[in-house]
PDB file of N, CA and C in Angstrom:
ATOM      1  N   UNK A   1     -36.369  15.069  23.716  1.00  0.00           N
ATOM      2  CA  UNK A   1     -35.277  14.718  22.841  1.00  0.00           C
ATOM      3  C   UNK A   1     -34.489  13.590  23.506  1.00  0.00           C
ATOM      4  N   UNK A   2     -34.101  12.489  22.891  1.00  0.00           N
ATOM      5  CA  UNK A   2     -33.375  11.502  23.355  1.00  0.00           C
ATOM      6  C   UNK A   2     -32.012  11.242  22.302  1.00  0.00           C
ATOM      7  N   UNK A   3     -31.013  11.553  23.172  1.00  0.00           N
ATOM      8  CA  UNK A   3     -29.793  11.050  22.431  1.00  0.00           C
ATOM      9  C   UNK A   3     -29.169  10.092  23.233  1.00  0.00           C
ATOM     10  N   UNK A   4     -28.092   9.448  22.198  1.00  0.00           N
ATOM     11  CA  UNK A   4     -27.165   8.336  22.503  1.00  0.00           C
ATOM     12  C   UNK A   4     -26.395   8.304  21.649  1.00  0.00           C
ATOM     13  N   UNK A   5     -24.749   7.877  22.227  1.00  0.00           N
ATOM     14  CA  UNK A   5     -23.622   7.842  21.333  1.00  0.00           C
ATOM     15  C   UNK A   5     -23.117   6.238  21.477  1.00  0.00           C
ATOM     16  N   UNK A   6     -22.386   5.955  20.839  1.00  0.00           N
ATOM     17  CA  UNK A   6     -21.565   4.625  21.201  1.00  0.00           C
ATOM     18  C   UNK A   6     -20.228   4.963  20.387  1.00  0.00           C
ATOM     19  N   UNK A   7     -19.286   4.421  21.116  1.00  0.00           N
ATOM     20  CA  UNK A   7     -17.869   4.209  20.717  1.00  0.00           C
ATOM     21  C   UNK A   7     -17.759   2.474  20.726  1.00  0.00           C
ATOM     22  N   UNK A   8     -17.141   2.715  18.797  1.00  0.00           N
ATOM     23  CA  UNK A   8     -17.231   1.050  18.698  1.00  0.00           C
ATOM     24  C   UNK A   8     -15.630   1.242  17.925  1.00  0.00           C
ATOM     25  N   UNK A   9     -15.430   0.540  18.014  1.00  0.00           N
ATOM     26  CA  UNK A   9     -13.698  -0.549  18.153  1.00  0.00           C
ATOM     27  C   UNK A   9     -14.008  -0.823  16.703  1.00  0.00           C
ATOM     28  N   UNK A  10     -13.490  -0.504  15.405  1.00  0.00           N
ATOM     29  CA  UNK A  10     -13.498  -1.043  14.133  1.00  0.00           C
ATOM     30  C   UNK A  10     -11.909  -1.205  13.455  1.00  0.00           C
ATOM     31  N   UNK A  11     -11.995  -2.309  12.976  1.00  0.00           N
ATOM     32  CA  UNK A  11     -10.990  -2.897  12.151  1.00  0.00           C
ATOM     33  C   UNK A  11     -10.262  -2.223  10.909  1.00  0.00           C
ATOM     34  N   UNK A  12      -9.187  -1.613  11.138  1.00  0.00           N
ATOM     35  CA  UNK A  12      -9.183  -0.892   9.432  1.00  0.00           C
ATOM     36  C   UNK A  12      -7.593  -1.417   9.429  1.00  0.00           C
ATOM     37  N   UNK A  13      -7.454  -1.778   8.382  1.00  0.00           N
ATOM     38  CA  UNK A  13      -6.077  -2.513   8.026  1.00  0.00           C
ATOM     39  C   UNK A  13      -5.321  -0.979   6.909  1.00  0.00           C
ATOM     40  N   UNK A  14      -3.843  -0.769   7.696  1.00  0.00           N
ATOM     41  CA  UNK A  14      -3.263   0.494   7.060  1.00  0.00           C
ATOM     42  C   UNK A  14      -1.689  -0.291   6.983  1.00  0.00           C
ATOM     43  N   UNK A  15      -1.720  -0.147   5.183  1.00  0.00           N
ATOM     44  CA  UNK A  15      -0.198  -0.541   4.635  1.00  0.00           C
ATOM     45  C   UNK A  15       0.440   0.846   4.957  1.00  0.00           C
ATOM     46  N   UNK A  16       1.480   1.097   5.494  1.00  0.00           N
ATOM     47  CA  UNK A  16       2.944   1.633   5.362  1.00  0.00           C
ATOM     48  C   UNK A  16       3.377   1.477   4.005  1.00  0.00           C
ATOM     49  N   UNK A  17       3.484   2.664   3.874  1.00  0.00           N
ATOM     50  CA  UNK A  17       4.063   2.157   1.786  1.00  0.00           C
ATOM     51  C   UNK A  17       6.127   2.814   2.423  1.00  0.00           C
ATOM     52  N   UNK A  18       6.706   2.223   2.368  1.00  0.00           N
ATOM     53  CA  UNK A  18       8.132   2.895   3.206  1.00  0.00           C
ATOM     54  C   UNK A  18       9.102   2.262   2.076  1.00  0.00           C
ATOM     55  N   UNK A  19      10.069   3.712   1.587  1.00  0.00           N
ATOM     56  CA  UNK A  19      11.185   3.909   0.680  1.00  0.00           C
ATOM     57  C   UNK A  19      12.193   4.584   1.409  1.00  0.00           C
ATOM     58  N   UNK A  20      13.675   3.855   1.196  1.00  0.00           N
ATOM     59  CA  UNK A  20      14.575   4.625   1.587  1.00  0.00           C
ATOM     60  C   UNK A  20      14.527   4.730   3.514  1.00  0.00           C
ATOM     61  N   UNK A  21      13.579   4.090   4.364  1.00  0.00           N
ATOM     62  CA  UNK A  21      13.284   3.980   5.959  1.00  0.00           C
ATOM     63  C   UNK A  21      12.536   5.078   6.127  1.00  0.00           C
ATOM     64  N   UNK A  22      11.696   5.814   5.068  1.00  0.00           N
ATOM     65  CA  UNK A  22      10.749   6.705   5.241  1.00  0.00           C
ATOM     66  C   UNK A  22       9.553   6.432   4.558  1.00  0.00           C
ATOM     67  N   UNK A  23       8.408   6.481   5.616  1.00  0.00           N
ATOM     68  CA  UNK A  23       7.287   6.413   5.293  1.00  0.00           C
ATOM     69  C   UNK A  23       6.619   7.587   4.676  1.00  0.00           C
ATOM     70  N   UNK A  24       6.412   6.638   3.257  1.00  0.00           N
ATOM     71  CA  UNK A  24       6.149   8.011   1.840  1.00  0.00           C
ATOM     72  C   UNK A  24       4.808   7.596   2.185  1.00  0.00           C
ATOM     73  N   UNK A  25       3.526   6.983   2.395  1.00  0.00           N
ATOM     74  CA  UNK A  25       2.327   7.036   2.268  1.00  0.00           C
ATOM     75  C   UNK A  25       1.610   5.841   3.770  1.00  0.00           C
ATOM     76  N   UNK A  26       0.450   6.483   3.840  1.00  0.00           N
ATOM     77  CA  UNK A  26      -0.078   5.267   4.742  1.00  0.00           C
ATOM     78  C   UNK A  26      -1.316   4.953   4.249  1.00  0.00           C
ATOM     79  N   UNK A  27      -1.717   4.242   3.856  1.00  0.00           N
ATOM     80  CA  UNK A  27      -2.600   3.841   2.539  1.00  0.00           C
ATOM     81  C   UNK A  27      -4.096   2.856   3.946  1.00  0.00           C
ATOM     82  N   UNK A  28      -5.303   3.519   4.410  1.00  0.00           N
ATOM     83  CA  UNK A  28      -6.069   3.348   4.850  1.00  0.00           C
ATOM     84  C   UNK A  28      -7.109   2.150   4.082  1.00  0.00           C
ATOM     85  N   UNK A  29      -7.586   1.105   4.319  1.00  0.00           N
ATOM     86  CA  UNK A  29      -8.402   0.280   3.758  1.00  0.00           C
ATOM     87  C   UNK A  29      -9.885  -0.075   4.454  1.00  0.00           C
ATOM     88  N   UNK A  30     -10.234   0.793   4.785  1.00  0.00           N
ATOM     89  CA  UNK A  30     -11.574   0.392   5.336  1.00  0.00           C
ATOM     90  C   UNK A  30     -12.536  -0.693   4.707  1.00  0.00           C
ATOM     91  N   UNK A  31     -13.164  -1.806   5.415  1.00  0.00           N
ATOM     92  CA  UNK A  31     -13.893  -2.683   4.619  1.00  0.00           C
ATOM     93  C   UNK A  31     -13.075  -3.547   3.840  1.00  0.00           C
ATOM     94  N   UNK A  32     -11.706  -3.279   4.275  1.00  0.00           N
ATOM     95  CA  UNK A  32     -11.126  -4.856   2.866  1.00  0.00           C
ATOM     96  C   UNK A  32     -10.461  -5.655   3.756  1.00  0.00           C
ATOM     97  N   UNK A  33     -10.505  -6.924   3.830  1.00  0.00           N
ATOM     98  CA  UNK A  33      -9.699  -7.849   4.184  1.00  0.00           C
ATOM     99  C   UNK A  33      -7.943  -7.934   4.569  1.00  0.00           C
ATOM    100  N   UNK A  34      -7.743  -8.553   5.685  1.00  0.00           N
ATOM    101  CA  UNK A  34      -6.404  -8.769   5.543  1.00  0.00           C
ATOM    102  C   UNK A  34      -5.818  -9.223   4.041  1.00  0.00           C
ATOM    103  N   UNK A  35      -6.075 -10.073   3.537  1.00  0.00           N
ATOM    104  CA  UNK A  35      -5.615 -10.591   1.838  1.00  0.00           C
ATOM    105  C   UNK A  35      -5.265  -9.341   1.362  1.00  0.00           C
ATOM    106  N   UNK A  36      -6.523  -8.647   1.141  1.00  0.00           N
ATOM    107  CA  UNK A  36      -6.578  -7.518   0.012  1.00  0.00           C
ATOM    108  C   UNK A  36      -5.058  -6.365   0.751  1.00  0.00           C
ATOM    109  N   UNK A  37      -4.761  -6.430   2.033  1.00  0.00           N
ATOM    110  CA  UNK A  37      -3.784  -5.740   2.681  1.00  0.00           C
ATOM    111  C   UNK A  37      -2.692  -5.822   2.249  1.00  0.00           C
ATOM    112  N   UNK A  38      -2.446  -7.229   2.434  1.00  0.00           N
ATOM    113  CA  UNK A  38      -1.371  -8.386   2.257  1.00  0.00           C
ATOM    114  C   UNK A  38      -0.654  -7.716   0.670  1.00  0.00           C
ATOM    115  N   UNK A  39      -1.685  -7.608  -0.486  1.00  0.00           N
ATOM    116  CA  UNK A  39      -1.677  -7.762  -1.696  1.00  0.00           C
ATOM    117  C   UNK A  39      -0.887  -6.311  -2.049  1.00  0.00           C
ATOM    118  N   UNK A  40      -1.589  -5.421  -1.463  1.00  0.00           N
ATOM    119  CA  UNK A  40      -1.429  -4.197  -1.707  1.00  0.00           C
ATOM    120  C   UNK A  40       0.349  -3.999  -1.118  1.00  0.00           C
ATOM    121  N   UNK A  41       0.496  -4.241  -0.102  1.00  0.00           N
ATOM    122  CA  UNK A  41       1.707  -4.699  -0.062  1.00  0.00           C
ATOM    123  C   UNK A  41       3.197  -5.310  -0.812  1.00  0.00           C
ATOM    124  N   UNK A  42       2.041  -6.499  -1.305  1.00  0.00           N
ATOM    125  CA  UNK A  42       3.382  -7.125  -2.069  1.00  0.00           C
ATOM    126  C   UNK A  42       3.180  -6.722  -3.404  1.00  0.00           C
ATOM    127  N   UNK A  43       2.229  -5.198  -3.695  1.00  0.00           N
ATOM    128  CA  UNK A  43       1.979  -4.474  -5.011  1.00  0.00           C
ATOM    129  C   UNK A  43       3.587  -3.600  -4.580  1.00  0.00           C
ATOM    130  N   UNK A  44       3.713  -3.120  -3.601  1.00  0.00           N
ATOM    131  CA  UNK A  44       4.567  -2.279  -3.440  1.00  0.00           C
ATOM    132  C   UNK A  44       5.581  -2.723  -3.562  1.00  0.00           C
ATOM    133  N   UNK A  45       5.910  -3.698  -2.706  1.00  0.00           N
ATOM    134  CA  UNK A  45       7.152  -4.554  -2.851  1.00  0.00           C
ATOM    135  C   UNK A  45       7.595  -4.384  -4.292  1.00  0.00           C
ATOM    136  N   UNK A  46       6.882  -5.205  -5.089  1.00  0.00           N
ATOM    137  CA  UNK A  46       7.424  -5.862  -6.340  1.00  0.00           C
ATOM    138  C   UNK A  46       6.990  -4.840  -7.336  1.00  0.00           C
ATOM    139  N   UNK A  47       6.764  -3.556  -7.296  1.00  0.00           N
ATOM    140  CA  UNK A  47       6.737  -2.390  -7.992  1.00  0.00           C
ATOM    141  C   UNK A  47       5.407  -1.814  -8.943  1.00  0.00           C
ATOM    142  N   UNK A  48       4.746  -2.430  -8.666  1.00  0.00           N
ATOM    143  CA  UNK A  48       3.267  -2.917  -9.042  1.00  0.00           C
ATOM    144  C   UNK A  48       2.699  -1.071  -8.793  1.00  0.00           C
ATOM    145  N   UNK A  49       2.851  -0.809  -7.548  1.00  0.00           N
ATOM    146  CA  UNK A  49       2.755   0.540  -7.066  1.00  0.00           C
ATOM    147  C   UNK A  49       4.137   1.063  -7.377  1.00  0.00           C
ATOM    148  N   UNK A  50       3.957   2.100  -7.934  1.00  0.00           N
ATOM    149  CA  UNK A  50       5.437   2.568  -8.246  1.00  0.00           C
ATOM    150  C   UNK A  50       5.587   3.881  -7.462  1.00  0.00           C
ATOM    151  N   UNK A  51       4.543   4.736  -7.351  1.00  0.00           N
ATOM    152  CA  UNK A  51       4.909   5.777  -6.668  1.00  0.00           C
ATOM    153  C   UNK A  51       3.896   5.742  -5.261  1.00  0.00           C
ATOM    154  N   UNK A  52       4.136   6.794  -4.152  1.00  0.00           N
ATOM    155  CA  UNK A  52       3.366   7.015  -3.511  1.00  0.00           C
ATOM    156  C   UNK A  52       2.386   8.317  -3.861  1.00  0.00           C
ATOM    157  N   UNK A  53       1.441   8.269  -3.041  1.00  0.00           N
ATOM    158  CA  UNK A  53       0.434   9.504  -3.019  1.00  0.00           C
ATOM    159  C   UNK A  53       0.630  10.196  -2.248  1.00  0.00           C
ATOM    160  N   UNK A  54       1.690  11.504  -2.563  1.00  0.00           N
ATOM    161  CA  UNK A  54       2.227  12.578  -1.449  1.00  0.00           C
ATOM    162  C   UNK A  54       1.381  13.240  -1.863  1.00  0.00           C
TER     163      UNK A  54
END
């Protein structure tokens, strides 16, 4: 039997969705771009996202 593991270092971009100085959600993006981060963001901002996912 031959095993092997590796620990690899991966990129995952996580918006803070934060109302009121409390962080209501942390919204995980695996596989999407900074942009697509960025976006999701200024979804929140400008009310686009209206609620969080408690």
């Amino acid at each position: 039997m031959s095993r092997e593991s590796k620990i690899v270092t991966e990129e995952v971009y996580v918006v803070e969705l934060i109302e009121d100085g409390e962080v209501k959600e942390r919204r995980y993006l695996p596989g999407k771009s900074i942009h697509y981060a960025e976006d999701c963001a200024e979804n929140w901002h400008n009310g686009v996202i209206r609620e969080a996912n408690v």
